[in-house]
C-alpha atoms as a PDB file:
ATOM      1  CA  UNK A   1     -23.547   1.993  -1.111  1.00  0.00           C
ATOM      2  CA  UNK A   2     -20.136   2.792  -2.863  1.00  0.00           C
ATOM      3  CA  UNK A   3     -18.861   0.793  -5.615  1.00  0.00           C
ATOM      4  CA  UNK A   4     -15.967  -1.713  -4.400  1.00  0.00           C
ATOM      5  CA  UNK A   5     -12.856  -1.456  -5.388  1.00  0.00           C
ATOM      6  CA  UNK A   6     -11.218  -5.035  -6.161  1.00  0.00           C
ATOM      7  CA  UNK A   7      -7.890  -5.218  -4.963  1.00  0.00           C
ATOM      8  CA  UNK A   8      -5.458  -8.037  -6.425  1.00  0.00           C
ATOM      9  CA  UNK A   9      -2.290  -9.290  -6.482  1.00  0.00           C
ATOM     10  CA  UNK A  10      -0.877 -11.543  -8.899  1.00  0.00           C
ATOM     11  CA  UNK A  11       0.190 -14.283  -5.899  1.00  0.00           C
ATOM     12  CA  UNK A  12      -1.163 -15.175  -2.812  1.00  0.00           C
ATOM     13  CA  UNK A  13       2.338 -15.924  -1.083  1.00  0.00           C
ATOM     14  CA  UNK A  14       5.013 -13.291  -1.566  1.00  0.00           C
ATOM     15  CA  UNK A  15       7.692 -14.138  -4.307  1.00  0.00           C
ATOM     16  CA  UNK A  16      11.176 -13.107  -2.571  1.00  0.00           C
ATOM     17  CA  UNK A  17      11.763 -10.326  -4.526  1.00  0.00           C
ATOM     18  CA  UNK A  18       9.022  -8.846  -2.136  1.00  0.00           C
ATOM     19  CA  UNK A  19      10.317  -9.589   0.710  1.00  0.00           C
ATOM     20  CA  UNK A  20      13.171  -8.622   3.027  1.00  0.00           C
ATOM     21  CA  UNK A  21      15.038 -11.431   2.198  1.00  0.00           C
ATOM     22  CA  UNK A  22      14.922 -10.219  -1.537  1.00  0.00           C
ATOM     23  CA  UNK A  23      15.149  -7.336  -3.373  1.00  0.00           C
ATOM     24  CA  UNK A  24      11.979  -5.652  -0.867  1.00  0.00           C
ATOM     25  CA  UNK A  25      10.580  -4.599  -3.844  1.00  0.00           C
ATOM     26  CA  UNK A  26       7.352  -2.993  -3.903  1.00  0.00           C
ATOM     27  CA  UNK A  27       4.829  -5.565  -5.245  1.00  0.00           C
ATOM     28  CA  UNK A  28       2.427  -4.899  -8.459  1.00  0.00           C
ATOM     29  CA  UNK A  29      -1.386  -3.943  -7.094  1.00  0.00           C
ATOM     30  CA  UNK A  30      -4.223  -4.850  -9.628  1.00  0.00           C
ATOM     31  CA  UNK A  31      -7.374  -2.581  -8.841  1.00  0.00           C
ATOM     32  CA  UNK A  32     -10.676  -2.554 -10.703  1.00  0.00           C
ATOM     33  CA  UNK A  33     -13.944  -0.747 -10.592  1.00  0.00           C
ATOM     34  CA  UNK A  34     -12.100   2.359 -10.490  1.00  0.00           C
ATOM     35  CA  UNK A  35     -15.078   5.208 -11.025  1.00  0.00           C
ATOM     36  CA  UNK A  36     -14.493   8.297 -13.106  1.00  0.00           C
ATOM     37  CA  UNK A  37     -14.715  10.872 -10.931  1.00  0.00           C
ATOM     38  CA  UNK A  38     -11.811   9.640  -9.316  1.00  0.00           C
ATOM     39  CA  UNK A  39      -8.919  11.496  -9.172  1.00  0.00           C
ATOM     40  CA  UNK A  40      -6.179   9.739  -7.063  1.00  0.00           C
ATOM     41  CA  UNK A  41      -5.451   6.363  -5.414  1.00  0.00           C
ATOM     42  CA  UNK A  42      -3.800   6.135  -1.789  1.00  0.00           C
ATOM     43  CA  UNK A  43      -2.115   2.588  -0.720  1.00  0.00           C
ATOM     44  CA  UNK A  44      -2.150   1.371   3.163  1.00  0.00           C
ATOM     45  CA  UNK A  45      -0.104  -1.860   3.519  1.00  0.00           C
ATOM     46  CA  UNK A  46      -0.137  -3.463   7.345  1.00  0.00           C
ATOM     47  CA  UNK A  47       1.728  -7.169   8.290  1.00  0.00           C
ATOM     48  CA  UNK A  48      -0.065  -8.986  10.744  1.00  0.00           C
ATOM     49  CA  UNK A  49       2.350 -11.328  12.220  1.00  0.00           C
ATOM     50  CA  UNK A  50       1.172 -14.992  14.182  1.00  0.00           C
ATOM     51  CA  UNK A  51       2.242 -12.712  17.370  1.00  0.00           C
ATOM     52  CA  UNK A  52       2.574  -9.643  18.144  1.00  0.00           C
ATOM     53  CA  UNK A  53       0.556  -6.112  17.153  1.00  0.00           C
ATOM     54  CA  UNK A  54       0.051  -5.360  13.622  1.00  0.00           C
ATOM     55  CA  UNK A  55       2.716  -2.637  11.457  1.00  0.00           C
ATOM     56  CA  UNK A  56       2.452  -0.751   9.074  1.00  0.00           C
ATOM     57  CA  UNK A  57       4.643  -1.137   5.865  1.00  0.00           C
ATOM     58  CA  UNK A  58       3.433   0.919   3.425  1.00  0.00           C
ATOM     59  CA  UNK A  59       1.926   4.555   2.994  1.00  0.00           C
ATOM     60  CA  UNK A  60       1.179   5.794  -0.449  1.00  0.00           C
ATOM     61  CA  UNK A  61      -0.938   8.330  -1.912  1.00  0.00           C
ATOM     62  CA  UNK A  62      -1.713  10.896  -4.632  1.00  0.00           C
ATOM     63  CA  UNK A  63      -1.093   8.045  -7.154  1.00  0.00           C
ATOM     64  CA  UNK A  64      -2.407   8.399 -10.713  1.00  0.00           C
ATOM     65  CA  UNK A  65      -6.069   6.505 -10.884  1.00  0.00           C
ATOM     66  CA  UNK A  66      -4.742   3.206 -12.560  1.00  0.00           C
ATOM     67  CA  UNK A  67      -5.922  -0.196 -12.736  1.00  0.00           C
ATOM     68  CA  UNK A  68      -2.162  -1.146 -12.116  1.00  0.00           C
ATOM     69  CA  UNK A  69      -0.206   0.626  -9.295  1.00  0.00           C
ATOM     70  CA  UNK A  70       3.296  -1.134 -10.884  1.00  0.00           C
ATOM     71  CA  UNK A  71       5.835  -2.934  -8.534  1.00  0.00           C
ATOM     72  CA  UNK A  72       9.068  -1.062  -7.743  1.00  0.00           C
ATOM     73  CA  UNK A  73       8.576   2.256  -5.621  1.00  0.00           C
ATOM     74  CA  UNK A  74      11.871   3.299  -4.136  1.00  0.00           C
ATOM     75  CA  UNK A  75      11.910   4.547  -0.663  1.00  0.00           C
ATOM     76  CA  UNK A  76      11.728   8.446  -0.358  1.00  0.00           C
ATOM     77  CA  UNK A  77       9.108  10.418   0.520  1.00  0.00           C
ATOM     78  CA  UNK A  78       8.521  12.251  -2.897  1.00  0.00           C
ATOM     79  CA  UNK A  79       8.924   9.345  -5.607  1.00  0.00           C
ATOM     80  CA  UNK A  80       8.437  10.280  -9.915  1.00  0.00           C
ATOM     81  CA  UNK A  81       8.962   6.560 -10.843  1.00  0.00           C
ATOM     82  CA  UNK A  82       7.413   4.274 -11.654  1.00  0.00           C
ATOM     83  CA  UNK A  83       4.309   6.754 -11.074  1.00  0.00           C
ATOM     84  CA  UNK A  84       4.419   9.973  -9.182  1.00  0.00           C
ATOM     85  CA  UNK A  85       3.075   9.370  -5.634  1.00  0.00           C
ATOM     86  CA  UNK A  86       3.943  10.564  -2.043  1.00  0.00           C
ATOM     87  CA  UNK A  87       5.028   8.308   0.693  1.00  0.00           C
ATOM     88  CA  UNK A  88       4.313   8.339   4.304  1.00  0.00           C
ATOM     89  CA  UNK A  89       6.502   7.006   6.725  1.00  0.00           C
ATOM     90  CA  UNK A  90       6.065   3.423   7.982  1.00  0.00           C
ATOM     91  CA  UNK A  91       6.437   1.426  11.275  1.00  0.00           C
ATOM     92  CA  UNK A  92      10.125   0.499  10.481  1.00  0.00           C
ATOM     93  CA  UNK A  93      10.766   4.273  10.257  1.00  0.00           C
ATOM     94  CA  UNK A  94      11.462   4.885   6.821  1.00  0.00           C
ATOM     95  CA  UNK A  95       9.646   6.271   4.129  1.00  0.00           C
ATOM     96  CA  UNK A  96       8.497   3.884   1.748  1.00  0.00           C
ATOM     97  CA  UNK A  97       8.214  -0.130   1.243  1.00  0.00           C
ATOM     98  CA  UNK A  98       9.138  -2.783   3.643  1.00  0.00           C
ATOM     99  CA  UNK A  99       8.241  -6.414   2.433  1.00  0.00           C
ATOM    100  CA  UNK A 100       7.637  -9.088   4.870  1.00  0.00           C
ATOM    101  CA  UNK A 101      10.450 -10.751   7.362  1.00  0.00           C
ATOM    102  CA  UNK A 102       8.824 -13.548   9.345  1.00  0.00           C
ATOM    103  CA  UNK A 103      11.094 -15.646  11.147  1.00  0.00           C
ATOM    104  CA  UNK A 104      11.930 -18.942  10.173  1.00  0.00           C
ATOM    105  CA  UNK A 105       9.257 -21.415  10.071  1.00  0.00           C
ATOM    106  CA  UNK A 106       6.405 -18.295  10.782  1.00  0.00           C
ATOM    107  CA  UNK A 107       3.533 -16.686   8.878  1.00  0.00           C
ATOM    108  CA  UNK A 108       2.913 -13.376   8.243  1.00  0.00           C
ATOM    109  CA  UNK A 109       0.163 -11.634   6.506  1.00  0.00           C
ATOM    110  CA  UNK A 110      -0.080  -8.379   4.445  1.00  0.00           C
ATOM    111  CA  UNK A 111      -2.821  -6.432   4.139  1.00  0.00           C
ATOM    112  CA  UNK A 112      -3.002  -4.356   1.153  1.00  0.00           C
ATOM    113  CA  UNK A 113      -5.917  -1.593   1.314  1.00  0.00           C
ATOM    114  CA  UNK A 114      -6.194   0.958  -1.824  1.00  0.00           C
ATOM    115  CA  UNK A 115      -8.576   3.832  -1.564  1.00  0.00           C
ATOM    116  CA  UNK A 116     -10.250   5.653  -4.518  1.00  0.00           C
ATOM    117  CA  UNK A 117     -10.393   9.730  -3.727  1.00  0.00           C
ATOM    118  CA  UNK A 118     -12.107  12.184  -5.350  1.00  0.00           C
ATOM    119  CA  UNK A 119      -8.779  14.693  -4.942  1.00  0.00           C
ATOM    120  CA  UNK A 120      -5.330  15.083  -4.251  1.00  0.00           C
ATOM    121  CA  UNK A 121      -4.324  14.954  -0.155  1.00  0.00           C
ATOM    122  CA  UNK A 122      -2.604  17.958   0.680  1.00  0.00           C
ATOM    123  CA  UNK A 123      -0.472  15.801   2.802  1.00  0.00           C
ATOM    124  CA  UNK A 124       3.150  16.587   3.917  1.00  0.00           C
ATOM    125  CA  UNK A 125       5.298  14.069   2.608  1.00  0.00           C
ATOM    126  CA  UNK A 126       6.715  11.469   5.106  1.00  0.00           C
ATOM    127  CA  UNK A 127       3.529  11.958   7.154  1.00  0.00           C
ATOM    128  CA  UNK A 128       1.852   8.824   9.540  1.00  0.00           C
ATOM    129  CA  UNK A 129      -0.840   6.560   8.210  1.00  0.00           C
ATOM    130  CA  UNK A 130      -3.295   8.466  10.656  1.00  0.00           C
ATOM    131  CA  UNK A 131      -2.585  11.456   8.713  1.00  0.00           C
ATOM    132  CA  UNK A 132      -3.734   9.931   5.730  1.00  0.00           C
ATOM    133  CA  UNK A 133      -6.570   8.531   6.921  1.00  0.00           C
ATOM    134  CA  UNK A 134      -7.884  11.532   8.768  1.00  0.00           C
ATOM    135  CA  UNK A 135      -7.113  13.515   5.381  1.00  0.00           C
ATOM    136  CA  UNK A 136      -9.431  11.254   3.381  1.00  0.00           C
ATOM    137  CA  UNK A 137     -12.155  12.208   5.712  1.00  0.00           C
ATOM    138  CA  UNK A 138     -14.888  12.907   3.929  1.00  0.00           C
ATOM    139  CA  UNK A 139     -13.228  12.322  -0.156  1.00  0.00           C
ATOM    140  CA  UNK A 140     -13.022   8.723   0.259  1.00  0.00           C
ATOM    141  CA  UNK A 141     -15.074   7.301  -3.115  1.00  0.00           C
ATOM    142  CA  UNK A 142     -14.477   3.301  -2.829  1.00  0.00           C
ATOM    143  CA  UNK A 143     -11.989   1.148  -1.022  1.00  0.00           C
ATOM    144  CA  UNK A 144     -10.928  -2.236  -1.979  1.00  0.00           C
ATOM    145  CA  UNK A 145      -8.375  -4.777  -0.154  1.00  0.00           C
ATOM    146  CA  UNK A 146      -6.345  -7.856  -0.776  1.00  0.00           C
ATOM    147  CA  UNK A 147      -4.244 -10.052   1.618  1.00  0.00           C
ATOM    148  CA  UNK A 148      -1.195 -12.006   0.902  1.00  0.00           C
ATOM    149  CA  UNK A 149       1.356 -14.152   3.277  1.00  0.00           C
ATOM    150  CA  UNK A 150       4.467 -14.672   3.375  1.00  0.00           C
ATOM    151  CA  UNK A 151       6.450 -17.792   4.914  1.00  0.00           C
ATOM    152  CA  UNK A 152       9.619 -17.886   7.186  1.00  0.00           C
END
């Protein structure tokens, strides 16, 4: 059985700055238990809305092993602050972040997964979250999730 990675986030309903109606920052990510053969962290974010099918928001990988993944990533597929990483393209069609937008008076919830690999995905940048997933296959160490809502 693999080690668990354990995934936090400093609040368990988005601040604004997180979300579409703020800045749509990219939140901070706590993660522990990270073993040392690991070489690089990859980031699958999904909103699950009261309705409707789930999205994805965020695709990230090739992150430095740290126990904080820091708040902030622009959009772009190759990004050098605040770490180097590589983002995928999400369900809104852009490479990158989206925060939660639930509609007035609605829930939504985020689902932040972080996987520990034991190398580097030779992944083109911009590409789907199946992509990453099916290029994990097999280097995938620990995993490690964390859910937060947001309100309308």
């Amino acid at each position: 059985m693999t080690q668990k990675l354990v995934v936090n986030l400093d609040f368990e309903e988005f601040p604004e700055e997180y979300t579409c109606r703020g800045a749509n920052r990219s939140p901070p990510i706590r993660v522990e238990g990270i073993l040392p053969n690991i070489k690089s962290l990859a980031v699958l974010a999904t909103t699950s809305p009261e309705e409707g099918p789930s999205k994805v928001a965020w695709v990230l990988w090739n992150l430095p092993a740290v126990p904080l993944i820091p708040e902030g990533f622009p959009e772009g597929e190759v990004v050098e602050s605040p770490l180097h990483a590589v983002q995928g393209t999400n369900d809104f069609g852009t490479p990158g972040y989206r925060g939660p937008c639930p509609e007035a008076g609605r829930a939504e919830a985020y689902l932040f997964r972080v996987y520990a690999l034991d190398v580097d995905l030779a992944l083109a940048p911009g590409a789907t979250w199946e992509e990453m997933v099916r290029a994990m296959d097999g280097s995938m160490n620990q995993s490690g999730e964390a859910v937060v809502f947001a309100m309308g």
